[in-house]
C-alpha atoms as a PDB file:
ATOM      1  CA  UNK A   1       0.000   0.000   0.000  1.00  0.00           C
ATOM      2  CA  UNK A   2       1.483   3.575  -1.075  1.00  0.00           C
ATOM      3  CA  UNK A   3       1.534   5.886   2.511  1.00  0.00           C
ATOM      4  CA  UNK A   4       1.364   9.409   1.181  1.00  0.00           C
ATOM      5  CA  UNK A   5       0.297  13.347   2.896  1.00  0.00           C
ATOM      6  CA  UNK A   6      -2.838  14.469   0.833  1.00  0.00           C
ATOM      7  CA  UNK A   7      -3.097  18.291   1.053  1.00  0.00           C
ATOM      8  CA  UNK A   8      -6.121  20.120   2.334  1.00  0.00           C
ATOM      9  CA  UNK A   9      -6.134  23.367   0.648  1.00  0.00           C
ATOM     10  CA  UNK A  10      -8.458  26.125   1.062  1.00  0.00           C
ATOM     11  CA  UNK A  11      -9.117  28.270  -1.660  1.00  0.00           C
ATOM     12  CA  UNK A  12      -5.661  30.003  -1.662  1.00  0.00           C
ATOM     13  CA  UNK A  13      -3.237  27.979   1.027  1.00  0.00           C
ATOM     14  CA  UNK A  14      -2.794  24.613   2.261  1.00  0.00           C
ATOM     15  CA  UNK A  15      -4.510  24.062   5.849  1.00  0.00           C
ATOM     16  CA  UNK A  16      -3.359  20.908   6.430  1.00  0.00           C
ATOM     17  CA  UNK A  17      -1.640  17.292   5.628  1.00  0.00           C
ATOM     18  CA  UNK A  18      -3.276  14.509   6.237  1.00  0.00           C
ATOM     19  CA  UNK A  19      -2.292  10.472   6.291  1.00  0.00           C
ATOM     20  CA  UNK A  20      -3.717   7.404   6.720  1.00  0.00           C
ATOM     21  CA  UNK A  21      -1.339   4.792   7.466  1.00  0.00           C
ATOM     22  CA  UNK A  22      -2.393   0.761   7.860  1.00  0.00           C
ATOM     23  CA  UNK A  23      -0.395  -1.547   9.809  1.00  0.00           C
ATOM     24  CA  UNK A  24      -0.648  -6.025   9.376  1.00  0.00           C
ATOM     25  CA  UNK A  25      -1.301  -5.829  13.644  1.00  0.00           C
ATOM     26  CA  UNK A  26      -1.366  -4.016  16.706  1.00  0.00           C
ATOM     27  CA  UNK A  27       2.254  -4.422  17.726  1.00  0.00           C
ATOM     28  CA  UNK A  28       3.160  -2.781  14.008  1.00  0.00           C
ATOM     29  CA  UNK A  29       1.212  -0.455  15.172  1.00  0.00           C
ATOM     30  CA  UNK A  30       1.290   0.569  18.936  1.00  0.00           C
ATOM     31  CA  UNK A  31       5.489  -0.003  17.781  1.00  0.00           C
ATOM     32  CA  UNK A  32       5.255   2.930  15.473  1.00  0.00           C
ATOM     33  CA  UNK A  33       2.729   5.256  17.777  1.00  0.00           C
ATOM     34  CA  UNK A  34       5.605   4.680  20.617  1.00  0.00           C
ATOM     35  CA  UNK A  35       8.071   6.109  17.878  1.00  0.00           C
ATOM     36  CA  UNK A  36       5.809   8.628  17.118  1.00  0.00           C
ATOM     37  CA  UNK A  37       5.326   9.736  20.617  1.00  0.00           C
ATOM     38  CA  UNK A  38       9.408   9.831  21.275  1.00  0.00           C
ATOM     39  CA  UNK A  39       9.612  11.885  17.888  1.00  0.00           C
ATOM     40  CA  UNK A  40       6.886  14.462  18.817  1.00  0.00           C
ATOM     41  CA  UNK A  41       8.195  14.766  22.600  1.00  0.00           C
ATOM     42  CA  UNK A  42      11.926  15.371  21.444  1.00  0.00           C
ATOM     43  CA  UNK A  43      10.675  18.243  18.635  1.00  0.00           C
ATOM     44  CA  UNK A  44       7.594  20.073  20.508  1.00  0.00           C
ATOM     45  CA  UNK A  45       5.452  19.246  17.876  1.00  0.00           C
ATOM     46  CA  UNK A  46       1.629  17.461  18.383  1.00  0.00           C
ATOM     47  CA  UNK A  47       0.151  16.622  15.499  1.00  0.00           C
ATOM     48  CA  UNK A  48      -3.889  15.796  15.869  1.00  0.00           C
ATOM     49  CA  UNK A  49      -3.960  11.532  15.623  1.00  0.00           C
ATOM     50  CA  UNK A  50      -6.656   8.843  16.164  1.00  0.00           C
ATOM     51  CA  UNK A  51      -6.224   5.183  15.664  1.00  0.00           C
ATOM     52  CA  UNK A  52      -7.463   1.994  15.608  1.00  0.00           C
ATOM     53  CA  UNK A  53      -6.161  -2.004  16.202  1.00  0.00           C
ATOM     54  CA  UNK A  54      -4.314  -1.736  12.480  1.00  0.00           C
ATOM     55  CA  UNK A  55      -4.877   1.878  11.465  1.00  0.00           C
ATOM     56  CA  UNK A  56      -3.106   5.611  12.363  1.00  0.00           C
ATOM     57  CA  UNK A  57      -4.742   8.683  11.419  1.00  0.00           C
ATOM     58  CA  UNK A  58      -2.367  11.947  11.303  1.00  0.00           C
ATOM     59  CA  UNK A  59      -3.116  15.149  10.738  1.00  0.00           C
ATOM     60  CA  UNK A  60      -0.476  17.920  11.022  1.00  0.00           C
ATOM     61  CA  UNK A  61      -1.515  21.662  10.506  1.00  0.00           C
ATOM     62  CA  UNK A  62       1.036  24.697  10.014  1.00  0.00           C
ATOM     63  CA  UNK A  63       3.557  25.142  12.995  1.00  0.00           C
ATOM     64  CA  UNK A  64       2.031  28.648  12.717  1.00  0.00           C
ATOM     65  CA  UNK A  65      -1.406  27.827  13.476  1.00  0.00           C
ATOM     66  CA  UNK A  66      -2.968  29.945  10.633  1.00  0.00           C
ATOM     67  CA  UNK A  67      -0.798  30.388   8.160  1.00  0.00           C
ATOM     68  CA  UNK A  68      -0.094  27.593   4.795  1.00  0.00           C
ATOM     69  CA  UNK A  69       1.718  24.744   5.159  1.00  0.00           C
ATOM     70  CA  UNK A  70       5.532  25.444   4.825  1.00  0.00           C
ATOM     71  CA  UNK A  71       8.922  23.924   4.444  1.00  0.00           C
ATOM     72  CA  UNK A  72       8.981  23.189   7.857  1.00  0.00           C
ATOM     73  CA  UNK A  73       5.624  21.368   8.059  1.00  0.00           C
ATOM     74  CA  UNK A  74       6.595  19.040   5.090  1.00  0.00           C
ATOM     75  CA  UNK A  75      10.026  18.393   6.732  1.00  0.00           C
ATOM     76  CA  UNK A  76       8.153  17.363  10.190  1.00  0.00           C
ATOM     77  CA  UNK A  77       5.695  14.933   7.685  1.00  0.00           C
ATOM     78  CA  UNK A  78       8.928  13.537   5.699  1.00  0.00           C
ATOM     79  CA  UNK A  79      10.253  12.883   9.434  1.00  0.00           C
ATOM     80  CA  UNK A  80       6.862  11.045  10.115  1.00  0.00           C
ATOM     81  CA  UNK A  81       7.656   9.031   7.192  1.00  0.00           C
ATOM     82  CA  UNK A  82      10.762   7.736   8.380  1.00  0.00           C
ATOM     83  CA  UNK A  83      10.005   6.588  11.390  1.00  0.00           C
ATOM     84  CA  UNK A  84       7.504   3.710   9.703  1.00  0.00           C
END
């Protein structure tokens, strides 16, 4: 399965990335969350997730609340990425 960020624009900016990423168990899974959680803790950073048994739902908005999705914001999502 291809794990990609799907923008969420608004008419003239992006608001947000989303992901959804599936996972073959829960230990795939509640692994990577625990990764996730070290990740966000060491950078300050709390994106807005939900999950299931198999499943993680991520959604990151701009580090500066309301303004587009930047540089930094795709660097923090490319980070994501390599931690599966």
């Amino acid at each position: 399965m291809e794990h990609q960020w799907n923008p969420r624009p608004k008419p003239d900016r992006i608001e947000w990335l989303e992901r959804r990423i599936e996972f073959d168990d829960y230990a795939s899974n509640r692994a990577f969350l625990d990764r996730l959680n070290d990740f966000c803790e060491q950078q300050g950073r709390y994106p807005d997730i939900s999950f299931g048994r198999t499943y993680v739902n991520i959604t990151l908005r701009a580090e500066g609340g309301e303004t587009p999705i930047g540089e930094a914001d795709h660097a923090f999502a490319s980070a994501i990425d390599d931690l599966l």
